[in-house]
N, C-alpha and C. Protein backbone atom coordinates (compact mmCIF):
# COMPACT_ATOMS: atom_id res chain seq x y z
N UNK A 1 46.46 -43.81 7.29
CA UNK A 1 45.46 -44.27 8.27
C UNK A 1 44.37 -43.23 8.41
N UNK A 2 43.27 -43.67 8.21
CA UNK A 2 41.95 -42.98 8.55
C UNK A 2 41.73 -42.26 10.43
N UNK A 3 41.72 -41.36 10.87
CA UNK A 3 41.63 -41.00 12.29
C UNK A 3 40.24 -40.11 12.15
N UNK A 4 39.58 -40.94 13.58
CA UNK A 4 38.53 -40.38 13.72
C UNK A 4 38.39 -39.66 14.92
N UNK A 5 37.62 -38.05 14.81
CA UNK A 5 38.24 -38.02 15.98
C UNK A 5 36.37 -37.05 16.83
N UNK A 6 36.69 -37.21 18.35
CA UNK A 6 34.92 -36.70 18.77
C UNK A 6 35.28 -36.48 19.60
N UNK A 7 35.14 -35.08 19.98
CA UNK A 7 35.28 -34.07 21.47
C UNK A 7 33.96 -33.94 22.09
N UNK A 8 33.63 -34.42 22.87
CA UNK A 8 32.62 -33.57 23.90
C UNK A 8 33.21 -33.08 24.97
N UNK A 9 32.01 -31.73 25.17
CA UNK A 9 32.65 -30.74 26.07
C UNK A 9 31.79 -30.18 26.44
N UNK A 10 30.73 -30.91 26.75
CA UNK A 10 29.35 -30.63 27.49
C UNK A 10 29.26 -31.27 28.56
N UNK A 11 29.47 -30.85 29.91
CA UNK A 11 29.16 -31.71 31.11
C UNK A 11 28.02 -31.42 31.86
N UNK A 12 27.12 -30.59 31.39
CA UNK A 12 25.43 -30.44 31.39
C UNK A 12 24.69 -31.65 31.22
N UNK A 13 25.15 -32.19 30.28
CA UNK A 13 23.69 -33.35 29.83
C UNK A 13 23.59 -34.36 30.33
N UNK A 14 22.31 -34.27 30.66
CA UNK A 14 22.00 -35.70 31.22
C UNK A 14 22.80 -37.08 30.77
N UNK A 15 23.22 -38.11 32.02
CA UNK A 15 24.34 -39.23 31.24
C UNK A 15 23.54 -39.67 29.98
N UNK A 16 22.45 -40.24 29.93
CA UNK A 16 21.56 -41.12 29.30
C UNK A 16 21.13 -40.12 27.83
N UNK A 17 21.24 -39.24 27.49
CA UNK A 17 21.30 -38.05 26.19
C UNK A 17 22.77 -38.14 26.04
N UNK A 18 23.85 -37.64 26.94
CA UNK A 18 24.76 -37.50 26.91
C UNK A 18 25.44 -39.08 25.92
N UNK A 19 25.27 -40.12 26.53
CA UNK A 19 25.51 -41.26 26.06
C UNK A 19 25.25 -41.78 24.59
N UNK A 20 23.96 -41.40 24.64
CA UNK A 20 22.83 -41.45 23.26
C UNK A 20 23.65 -40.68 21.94
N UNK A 21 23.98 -39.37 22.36
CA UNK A 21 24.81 -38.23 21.83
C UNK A 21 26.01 -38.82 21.55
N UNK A 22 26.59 -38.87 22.24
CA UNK A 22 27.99 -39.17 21.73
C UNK A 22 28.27 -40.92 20.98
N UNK A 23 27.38 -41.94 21.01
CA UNK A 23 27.20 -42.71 20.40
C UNK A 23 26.63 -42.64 18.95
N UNK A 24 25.90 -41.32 18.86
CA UNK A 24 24.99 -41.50 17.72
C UNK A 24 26.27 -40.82 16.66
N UNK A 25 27.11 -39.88 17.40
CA UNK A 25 28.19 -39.00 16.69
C UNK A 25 29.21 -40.29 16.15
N UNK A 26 29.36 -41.08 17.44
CA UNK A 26 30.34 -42.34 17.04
C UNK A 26 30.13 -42.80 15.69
N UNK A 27 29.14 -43.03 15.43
CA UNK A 27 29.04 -43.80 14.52
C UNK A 27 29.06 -43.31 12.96
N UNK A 28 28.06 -41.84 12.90
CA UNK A 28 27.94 -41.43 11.99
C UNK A 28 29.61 -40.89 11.84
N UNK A 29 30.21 -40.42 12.54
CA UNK A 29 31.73 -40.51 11.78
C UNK A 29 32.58 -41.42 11.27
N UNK A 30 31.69 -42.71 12.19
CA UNK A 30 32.84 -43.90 11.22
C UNK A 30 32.42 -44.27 10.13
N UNK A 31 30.49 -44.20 9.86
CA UNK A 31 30.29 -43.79 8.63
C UNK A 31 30.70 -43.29 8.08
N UNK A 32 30.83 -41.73 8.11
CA UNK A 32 31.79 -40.67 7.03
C UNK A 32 32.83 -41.32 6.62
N UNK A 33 33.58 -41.78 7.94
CA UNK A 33 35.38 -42.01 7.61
C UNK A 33 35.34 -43.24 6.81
N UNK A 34 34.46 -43.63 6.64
CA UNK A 34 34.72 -45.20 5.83
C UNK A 34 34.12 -45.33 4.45
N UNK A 35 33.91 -43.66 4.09
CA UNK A 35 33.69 -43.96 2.65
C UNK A 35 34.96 -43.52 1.70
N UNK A 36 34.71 -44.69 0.76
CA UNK A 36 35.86 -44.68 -0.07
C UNK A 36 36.54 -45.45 0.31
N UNK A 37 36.82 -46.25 0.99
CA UNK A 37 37.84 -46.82 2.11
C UNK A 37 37.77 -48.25 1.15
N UNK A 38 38.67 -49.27 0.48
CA UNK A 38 38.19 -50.73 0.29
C UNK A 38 38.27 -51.47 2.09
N UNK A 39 37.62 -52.93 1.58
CA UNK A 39 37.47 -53.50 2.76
C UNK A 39 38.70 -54.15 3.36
N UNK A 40 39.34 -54.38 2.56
CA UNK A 40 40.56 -54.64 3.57
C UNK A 40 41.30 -53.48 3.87
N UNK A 41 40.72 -52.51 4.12
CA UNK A 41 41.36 -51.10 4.31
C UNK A 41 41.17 -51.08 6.08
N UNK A 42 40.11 -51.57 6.13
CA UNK A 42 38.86 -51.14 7.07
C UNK A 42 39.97 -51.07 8.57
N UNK A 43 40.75 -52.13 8.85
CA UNK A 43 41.76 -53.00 10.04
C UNK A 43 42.57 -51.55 10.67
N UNK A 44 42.44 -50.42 9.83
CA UNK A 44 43.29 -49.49 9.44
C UNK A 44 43.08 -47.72 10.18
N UNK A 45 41.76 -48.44 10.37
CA UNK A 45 40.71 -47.22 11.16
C UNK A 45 41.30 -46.83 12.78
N UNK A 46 41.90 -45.36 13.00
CA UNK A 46 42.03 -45.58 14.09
C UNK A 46 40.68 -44.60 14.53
N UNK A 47 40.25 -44.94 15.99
CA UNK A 47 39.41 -43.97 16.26
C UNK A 47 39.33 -43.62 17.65
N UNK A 48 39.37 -42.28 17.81
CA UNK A 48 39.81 -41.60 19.38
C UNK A 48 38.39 -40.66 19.80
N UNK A 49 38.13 -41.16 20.57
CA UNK A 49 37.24 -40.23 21.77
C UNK A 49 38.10 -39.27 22.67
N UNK A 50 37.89 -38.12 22.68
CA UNK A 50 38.17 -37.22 23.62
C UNK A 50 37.18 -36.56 24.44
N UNK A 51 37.60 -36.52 25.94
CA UNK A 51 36.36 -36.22 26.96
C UNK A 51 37.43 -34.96 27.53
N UNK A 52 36.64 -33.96 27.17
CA UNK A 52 36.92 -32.45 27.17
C UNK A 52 36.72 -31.57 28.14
């Protein structure tokens, strides 16, 4: 199983950056994590947010 994984540990930033930020990270890791991957692989993805 593919695990994805995103710590923030900034409680400075504004929600609305803050949000922006950690969405934009979301994704580009499930990008990363999903190369190479076939498509019926995909069901297989786990992915964890951690708030730090």
């Amino acid at each position: 199983m593919n695990k994805v994984e995103i710590r923030v540990n900034d409680n400075q930033v504004p929600l609305n950056q803050y949000v922006t930020t950690l969405v934009s990270k979301l994704v580009l890791a499930i990008v990363d994590s999903l190369k190479g991957i076939e498509e019926e692989d995909i069901e297989n993805v786990n992915i964890t947010v951690n708030y730090i």
